[in-house]
C-alpha atoms as a PDB file:
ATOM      1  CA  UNK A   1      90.710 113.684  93.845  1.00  0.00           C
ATOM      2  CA  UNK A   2      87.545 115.579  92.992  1.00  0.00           C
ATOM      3  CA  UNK A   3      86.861 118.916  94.997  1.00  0.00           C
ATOM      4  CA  UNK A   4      84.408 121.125  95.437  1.00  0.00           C
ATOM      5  CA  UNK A   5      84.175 123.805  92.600  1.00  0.00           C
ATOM      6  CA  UNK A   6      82.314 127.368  93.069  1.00  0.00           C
ATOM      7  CA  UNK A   7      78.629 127.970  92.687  1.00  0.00           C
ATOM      8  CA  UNK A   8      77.637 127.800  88.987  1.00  0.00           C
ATOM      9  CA  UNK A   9      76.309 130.601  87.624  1.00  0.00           C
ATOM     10  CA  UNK A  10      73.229 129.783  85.984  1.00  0.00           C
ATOM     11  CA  UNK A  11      69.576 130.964  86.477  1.00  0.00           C
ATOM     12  CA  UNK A  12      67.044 129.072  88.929  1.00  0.00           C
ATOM     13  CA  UNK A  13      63.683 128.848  88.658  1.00  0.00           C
ATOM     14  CA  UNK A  14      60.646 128.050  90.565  1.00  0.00           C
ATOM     15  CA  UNK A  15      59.912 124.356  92.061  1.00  0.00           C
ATOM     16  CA  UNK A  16      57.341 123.318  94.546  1.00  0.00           C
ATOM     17  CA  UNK A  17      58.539 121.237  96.957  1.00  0.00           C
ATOM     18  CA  UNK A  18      62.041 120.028  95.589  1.00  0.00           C
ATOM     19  CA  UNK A  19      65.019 122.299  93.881  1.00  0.00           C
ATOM     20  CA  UNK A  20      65.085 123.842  90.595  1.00  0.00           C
ATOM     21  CA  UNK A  21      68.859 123.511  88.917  1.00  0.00           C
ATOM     22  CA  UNK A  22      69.599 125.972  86.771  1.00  0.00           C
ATOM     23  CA  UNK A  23      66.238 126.493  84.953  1.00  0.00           C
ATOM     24  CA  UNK A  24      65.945 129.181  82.462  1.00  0.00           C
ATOM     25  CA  UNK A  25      62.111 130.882  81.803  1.00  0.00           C
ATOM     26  CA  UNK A  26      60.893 131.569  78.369  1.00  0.00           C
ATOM     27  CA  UNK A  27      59.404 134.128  77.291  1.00  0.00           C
ATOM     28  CA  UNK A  28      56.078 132.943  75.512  1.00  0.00           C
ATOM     29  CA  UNK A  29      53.649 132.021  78.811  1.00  0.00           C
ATOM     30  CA  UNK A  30      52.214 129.111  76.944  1.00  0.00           C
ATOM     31  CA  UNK A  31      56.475 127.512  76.319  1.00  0.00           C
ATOM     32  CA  UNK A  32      56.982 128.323  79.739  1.00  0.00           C
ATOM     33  CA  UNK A  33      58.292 124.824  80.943  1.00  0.00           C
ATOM     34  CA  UNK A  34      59.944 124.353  77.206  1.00  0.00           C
ATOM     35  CA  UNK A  35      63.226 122.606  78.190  1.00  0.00           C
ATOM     36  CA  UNK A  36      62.133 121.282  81.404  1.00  0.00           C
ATOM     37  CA  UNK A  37      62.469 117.875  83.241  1.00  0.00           C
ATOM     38  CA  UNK A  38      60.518 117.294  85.927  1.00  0.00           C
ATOM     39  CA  UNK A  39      61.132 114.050  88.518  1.00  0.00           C
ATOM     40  CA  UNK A  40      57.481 113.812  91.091  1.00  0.00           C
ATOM     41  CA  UNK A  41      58.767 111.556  93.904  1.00  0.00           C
ATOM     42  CA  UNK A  42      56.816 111.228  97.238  1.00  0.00           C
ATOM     43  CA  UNK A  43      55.799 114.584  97.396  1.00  0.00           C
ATOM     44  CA  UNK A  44      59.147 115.702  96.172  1.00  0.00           C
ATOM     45  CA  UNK A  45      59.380 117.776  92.757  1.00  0.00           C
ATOM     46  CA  UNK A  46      62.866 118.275  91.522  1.00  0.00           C
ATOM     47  CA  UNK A  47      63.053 120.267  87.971  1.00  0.00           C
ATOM     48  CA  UNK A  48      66.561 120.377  85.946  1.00  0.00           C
ATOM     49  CA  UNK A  49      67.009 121.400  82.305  1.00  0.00           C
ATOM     50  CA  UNK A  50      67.561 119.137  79.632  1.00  0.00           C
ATOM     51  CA  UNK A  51      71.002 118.640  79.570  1.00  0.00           C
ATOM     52  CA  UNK A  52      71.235 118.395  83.271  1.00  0.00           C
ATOM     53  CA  UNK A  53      68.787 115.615  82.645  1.00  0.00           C
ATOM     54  CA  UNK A  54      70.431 114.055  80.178  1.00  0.00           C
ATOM     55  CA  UNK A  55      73.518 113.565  82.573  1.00  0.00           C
ATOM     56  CA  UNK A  56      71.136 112.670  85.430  1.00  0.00           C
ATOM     57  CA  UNK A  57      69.764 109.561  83.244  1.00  0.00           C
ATOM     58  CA  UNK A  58      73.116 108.704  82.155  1.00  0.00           C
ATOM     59  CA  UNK A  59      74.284 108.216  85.895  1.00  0.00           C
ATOM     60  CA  UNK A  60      70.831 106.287  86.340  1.00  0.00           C
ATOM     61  CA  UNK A  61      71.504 104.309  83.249  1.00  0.00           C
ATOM     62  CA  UNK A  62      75.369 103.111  83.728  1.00  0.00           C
ATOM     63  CA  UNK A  63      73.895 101.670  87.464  1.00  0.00           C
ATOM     64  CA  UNK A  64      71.188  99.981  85.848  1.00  0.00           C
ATOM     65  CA  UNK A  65      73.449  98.147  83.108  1.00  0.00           C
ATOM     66  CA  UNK A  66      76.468  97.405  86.247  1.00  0.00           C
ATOM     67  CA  UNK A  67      73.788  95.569  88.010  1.00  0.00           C
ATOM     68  CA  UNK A  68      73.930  98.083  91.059  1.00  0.00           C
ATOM     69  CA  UNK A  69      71.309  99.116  93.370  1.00  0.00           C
ATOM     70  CA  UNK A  70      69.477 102.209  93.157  1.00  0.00           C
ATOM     71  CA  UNK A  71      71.325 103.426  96.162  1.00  0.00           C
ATOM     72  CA  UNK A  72      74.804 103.586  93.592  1.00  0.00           C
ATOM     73  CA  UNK A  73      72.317 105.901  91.317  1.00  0.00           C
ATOM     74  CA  UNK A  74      71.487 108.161  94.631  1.00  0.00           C
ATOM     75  CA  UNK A  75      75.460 108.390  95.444  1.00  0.00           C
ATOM     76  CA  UNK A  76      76.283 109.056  92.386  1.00  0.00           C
ATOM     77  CA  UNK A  77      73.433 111.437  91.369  1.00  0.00           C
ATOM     78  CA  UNK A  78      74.345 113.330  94.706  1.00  0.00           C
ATOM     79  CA  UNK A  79      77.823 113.988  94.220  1.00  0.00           C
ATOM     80  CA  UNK A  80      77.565 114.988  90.527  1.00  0.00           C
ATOM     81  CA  UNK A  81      74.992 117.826  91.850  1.00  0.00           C
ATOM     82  CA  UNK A  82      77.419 118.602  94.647  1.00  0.00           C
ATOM     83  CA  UNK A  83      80.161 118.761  92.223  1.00  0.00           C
ATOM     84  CA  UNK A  84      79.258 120.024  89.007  1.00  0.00           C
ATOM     85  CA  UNK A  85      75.428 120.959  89.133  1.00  0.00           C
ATOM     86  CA  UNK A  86      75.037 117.831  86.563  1.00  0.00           C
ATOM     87  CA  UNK A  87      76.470 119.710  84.092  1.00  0.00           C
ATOM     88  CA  UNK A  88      80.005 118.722  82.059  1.00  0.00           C
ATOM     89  CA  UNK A  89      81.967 121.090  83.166  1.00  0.00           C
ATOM     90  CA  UNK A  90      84.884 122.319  80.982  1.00  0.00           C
ATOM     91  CA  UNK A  91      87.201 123.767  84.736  1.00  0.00           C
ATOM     92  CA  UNK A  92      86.889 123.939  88.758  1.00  0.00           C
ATOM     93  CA  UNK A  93      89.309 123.668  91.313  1.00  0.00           C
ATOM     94  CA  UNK A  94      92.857 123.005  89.676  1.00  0.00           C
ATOM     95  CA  UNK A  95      92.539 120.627  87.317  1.00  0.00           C
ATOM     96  CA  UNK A  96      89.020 119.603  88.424  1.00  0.00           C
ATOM     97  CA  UNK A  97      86.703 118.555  85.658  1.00  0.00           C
ATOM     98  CA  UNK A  98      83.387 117.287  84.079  1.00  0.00           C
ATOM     99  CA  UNK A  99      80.502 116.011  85.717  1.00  0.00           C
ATOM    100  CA  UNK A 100      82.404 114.523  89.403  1.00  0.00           C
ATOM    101  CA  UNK A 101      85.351 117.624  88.780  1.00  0.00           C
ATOM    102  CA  UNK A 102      87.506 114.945  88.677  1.00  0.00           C
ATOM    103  CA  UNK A 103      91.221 115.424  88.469  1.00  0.00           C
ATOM    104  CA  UNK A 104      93.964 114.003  86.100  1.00  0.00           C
ATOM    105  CA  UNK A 105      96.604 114.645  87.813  1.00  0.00           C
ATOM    106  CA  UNK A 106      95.006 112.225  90.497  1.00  0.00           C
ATOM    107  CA  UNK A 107      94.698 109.481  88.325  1.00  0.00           C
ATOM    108  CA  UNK A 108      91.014 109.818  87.062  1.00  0.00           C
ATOM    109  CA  UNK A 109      91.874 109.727  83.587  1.00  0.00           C
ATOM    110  CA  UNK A 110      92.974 111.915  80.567  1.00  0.00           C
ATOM    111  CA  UNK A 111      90.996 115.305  80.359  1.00  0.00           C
ATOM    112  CA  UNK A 112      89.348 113.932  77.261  1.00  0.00           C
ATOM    113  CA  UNK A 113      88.249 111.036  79.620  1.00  0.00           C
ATOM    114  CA  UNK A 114      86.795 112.797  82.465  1.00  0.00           C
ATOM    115  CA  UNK A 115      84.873 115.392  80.022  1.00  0.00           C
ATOM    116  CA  UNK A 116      83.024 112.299  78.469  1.00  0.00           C
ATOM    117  CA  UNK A 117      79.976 111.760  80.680  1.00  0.00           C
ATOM    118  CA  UNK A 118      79.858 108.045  80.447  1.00  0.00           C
ATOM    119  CA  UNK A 119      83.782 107.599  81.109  1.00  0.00           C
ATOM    120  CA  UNK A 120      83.302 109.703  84.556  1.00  0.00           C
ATOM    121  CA  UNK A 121      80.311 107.945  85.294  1.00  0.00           C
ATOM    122  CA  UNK A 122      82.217 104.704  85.367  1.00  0.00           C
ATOM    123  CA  UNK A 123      85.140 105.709  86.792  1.00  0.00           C
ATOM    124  CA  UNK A 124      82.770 107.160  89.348  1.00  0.00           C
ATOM    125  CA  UNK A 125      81.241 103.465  89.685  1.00  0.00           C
ATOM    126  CA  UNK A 126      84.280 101.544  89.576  1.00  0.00           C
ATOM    127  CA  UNK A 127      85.898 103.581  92.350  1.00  0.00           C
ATOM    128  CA  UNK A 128      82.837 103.146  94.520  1.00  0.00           C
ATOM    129  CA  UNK A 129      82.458  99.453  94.389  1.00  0.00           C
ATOM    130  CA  UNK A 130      86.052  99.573  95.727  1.00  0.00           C
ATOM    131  CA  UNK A 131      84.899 101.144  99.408  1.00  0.00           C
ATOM    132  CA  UNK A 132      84.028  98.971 101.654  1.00  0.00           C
ATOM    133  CA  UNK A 133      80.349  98.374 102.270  1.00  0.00           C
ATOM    134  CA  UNK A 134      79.173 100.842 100.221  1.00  0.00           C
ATOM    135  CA  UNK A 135      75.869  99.621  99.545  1.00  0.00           C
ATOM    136  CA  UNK A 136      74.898 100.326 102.843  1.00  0.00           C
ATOM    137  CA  UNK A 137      76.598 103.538 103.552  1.00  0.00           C
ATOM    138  CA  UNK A 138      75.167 106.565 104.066  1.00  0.00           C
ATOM    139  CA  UNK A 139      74.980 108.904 100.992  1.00  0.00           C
ATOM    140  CA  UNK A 140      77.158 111.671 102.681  1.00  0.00           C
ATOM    141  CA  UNK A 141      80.115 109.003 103.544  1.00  0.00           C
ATOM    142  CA  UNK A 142      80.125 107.148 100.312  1.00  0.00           C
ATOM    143  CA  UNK A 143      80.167 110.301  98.070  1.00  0.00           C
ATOM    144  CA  UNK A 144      83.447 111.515 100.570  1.00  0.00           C
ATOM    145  CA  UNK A 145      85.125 108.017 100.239  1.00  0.00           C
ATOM    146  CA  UNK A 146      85.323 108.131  96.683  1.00  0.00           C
ATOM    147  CA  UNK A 147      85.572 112.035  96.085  1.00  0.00           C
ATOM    148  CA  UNK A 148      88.305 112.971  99.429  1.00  0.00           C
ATOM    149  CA  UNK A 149      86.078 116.324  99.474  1.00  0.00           C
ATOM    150  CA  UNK A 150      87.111 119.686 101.252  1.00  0.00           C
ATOM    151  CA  UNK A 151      83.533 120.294 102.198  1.00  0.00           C
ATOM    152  CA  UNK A 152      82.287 116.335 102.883  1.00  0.00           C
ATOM    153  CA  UNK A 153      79.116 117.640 104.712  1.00  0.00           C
ATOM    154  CA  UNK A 154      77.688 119.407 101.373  1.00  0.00           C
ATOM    155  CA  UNK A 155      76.731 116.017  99.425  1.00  0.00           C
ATOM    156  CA  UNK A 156      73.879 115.843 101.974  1.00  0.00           C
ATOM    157  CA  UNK A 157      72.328 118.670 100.425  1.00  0.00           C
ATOM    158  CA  UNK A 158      71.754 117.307  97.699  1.00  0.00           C
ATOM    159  CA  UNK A 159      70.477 113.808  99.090  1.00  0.00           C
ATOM    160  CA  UNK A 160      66.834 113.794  98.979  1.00  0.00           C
ATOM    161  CA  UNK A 161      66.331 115.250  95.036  1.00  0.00           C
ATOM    162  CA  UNK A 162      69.468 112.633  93.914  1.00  0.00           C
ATOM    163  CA  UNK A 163      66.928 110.094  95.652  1.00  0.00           C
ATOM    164  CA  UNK A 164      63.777 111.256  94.099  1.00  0.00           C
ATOM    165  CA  UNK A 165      65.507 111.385  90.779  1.00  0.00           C
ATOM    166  CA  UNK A 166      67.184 107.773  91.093  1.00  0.00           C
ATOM    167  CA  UNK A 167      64.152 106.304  92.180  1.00  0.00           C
ATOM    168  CA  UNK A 168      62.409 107.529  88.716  1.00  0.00           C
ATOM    169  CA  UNK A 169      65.798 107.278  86.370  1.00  0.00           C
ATOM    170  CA  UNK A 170      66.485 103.647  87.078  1.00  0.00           C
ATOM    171  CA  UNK A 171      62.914 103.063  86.920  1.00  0.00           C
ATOM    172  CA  UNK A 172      61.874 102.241  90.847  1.00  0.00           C
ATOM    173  CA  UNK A 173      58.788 105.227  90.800  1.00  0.00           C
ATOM    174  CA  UNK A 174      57.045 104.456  87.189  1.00  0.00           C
ATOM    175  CA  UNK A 175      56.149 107.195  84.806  1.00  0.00           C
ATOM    176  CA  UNK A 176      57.450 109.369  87.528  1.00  0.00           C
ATOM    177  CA  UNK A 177      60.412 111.531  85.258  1.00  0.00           C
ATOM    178  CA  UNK A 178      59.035 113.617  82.132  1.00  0.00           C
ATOM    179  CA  UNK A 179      60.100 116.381  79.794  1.00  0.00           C
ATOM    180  CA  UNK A 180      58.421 119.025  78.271  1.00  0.00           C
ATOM    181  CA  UNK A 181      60.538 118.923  74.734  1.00  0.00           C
ATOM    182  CA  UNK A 182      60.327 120.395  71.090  1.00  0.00           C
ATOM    183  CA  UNK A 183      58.864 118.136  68.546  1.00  0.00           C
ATOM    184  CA  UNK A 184      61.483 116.669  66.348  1.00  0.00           C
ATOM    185  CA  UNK A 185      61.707 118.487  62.856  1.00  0.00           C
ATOM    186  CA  UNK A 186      62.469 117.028  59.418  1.00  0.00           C
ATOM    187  CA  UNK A 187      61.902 114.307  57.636  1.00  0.00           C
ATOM    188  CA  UNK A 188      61.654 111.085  59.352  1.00  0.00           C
ATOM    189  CA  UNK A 189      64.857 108.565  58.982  1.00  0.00           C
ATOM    190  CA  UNK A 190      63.830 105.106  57.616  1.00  0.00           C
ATOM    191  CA  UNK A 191      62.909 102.425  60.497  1.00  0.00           C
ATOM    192  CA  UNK A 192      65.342 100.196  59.943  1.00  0.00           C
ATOM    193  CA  UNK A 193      68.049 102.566  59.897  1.00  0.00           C
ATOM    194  CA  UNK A 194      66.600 104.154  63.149  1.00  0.00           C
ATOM    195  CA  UNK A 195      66.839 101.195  64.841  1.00  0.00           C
ATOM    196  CA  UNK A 196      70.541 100.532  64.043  1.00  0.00           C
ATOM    197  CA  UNK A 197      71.160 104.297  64.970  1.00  0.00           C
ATOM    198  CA  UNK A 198      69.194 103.419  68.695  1.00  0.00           C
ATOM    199  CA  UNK A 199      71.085 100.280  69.362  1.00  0.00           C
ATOM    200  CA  UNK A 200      74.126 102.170  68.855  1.00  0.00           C
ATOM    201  CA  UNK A 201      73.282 104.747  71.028  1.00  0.00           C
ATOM    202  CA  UNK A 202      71.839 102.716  74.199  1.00  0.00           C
ATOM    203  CA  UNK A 203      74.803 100.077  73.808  1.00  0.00           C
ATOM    204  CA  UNK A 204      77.404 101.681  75.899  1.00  0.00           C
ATOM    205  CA  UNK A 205      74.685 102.689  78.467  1.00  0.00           C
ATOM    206  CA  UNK A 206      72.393 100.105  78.927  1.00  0.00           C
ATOM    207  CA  UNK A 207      74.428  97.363  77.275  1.00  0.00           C
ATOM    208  CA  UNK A 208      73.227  95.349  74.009  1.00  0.00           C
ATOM    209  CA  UNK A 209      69.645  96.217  73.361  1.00  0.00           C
ATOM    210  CA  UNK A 210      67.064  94.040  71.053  1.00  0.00           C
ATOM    211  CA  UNK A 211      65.293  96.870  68.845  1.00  0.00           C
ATOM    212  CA  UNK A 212      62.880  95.446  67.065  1.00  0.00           C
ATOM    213  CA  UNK A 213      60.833  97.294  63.952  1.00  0.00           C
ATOM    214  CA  UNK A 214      57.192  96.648  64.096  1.00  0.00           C
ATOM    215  CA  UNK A 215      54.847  96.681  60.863  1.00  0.00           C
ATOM    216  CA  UNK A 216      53.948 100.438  62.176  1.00  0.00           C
ATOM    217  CA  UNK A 217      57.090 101.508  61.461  1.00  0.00           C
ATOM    218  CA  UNK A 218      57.246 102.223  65.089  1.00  0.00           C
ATOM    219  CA  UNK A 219      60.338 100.824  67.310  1.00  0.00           C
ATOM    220  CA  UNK A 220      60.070  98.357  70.136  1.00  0.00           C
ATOM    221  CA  UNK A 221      62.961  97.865  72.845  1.00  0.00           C
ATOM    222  CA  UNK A 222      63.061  94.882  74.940  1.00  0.00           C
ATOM    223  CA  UNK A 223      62.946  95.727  78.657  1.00  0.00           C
ATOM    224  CA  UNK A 224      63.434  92.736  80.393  1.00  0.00           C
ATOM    225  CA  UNK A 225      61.898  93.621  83.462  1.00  0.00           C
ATOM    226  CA  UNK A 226      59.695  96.077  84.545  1.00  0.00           C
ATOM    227  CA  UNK A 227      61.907  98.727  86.287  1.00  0.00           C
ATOM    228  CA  UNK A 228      64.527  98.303  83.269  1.00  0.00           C
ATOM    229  CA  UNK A 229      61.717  99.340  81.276  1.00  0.00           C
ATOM    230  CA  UNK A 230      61.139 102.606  82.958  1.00  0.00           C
ATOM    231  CA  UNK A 231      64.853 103.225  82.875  1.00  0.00           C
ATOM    232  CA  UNK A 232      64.789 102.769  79.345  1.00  0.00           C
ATOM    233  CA  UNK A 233      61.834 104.795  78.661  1.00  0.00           C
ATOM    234  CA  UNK A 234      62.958 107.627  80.851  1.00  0.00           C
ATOM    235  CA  UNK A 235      66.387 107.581  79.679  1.00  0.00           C
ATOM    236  CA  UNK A 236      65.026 107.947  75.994  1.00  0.00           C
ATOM    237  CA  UNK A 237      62.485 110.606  77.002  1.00  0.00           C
ATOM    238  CA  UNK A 238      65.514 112.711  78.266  1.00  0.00           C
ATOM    239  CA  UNK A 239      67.590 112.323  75.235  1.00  0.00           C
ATOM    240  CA  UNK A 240      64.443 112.448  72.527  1.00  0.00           C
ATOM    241  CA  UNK A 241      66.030 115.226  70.934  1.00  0.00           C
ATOM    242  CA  UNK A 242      69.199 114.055  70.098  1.00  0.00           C
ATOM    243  CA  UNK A 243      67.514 110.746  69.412  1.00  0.00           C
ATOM    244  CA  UNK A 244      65.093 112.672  67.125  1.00  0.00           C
ATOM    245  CA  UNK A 245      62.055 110.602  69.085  1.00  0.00           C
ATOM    246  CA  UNK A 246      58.714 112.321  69.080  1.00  0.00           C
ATOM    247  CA  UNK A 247      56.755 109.606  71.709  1.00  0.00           C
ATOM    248  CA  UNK A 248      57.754 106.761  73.938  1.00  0.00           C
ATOM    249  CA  UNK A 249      55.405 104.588  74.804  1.00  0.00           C
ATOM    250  CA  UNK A 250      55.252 101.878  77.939  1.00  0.00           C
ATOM    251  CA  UNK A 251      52.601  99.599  80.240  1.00  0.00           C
ATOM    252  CA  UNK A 252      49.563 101.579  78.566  1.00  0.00           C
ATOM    253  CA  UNK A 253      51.466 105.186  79.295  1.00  0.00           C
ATOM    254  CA  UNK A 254      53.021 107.615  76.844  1.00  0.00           C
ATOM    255  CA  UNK A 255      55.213 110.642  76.808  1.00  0.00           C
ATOM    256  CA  UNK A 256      55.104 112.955  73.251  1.00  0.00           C
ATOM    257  CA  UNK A 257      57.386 115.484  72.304  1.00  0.00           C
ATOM    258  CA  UNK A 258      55.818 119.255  72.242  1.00  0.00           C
ATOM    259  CA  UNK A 259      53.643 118.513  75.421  1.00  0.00           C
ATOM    260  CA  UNK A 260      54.018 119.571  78.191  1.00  0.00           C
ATOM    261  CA  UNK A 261      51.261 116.519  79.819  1.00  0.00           C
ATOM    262  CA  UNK A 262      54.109 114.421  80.746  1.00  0.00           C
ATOM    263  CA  UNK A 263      52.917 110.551  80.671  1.00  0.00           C
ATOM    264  CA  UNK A 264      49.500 110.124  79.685  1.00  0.00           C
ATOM    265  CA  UNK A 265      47.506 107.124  79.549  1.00  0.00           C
ATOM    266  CA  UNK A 266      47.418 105.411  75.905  1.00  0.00           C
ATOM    267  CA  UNK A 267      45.086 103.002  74.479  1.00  0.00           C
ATOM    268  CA  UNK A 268      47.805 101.296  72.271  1.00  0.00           C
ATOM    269  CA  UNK A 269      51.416 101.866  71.141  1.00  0.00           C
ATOM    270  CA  UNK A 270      52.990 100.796  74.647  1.00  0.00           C
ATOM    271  CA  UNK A 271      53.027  97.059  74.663  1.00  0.00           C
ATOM    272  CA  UNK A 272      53.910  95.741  78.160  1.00  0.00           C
ATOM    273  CA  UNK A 273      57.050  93.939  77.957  1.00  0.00           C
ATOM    274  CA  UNK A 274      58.536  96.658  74.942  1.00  0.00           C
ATOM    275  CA  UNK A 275      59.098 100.525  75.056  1.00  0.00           C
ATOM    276  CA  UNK A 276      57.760 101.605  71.892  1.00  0.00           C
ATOM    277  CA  UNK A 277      59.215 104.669  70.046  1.00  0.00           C
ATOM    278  CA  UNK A 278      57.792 106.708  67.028  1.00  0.00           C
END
């Protein structure tokens, strides 16, 4: 089973009132947050990079789509920080690996399997809903019954950010997660083709999607409810660069790439029962 792998070695930054994971500092003073996510929970800041934010939405997402509670998200979310700093690790402890450091040679997969975030993220899932009464365990005793940890104590740590940042991920604390991204470059892909390209891509995360293309040109994905909707807009805000998506709009709010604002009220372009992309 998974064990606990060595510090990584990656530069931290500041954060007020949370932890920073592995947040490197430009140089220019106006691009200093270029590459950031930042999660504002209750009073609690948490700031990861951009592909530890990717993975953190993934983990979000996969609960969403199983139908679990945001308390699978904080478990999960929890022990991938514990484990791996959310990042897909390519070694650890033995044949520890990816995002959990889960092991092959204790049945968690092929080493292809485990690298691929959204195969450990399931396996992750799948092996939780077998403990019994999970949904109401404690954080610290549901990451240890799935993971067999050396160090069990260290996954409560990490509780309170994995908290702050499922509450926002699968969509609990609205407009809550944001990321302060380039602007995507190049010419624009036709609509219809982008919207094929986006169901694709949310499919095995979120399940079938409805992506609509409006007479805008602009993209509209069916939420379903209101929470779903954040989770979808925050999950697309953290991957808007290798989704090539320069704003996501939702419930009168919108995010655009290149600014560092976060969500920002919008007159139009965030129709309440779509998340609109341009």
């Amino acid at each position: 089973m998974a064990k606990r792998v060595a510090a990584v070695a990656v530069p931290v930054g500041l954060v007020v009132g949370g932890v920073a994971y592995g947040i490197s500092r430009h140089s220019s003073k106006d691009e200093k947050t270029l590459g950031e996510c930042t999660t504002h929970v209750s009073g609690l800041t948490v700031v990861l990079t951009d592909a530890q934010a990717r993975n953190a939405s993934l983990i979000s997402a996969v609960s969403v789509r199983r139908g679990m509670p945001a308390h699978a998200a904080t478990i999960g979310l929890a022990t991938a920080l514990q484990e791996s700093k959310l990042y897909d690790l390519r070694g650890g402890d033995r044949d520890s690996l990816g995002l959990f450091q889960q092991r092959p040679s204790e049945g968690w997969g092929t080493r292809q399997q485990v690298l691929d975030p959204l195969y450990a993220t399931n396996a992750f899932y799948d092996a939780l809903e077998k403990v019994p009464g999970w949904e109401t365990l404690a954080v610290t005793k549901a990451a240890q019954d799935v993971q067999h940890s050396g160090f069990p104590e260290a996954y409560a740590s990490y509780e309170k950010d994995a908290r702050a940042l499922a509450s926002a991920l699968t969509g609990y604390s609205p407009a809550a997660f944001s990321c302060h991204l380039p602007a995507p470059a190049g010419r624009a892909t036709p609509s219809v083709r982008r919207a094929e390209s986006l169901r694709r891509a949310l499919r095995p995360v979120f399940g079938p999607v409805s992506v609509s293309v409006g007479a805008d040109g602009r993209l509209a994905v069916a939420s379903g409810t209101v929470p779903r909707g954040w989770a979808l807009a925050s999950y697309l805000v953290a991957h808007a660069q290798t989704l090539h998506i320069g704003r996501v709009g939702y419930r009168e709010r919108a995010w655009t790439a290149g600014s560092s604002h976060g969500w920002e009220r919008a007159s139009s372009g965030s129709a309440t029962d779509s998340v609109v992309i341009d």
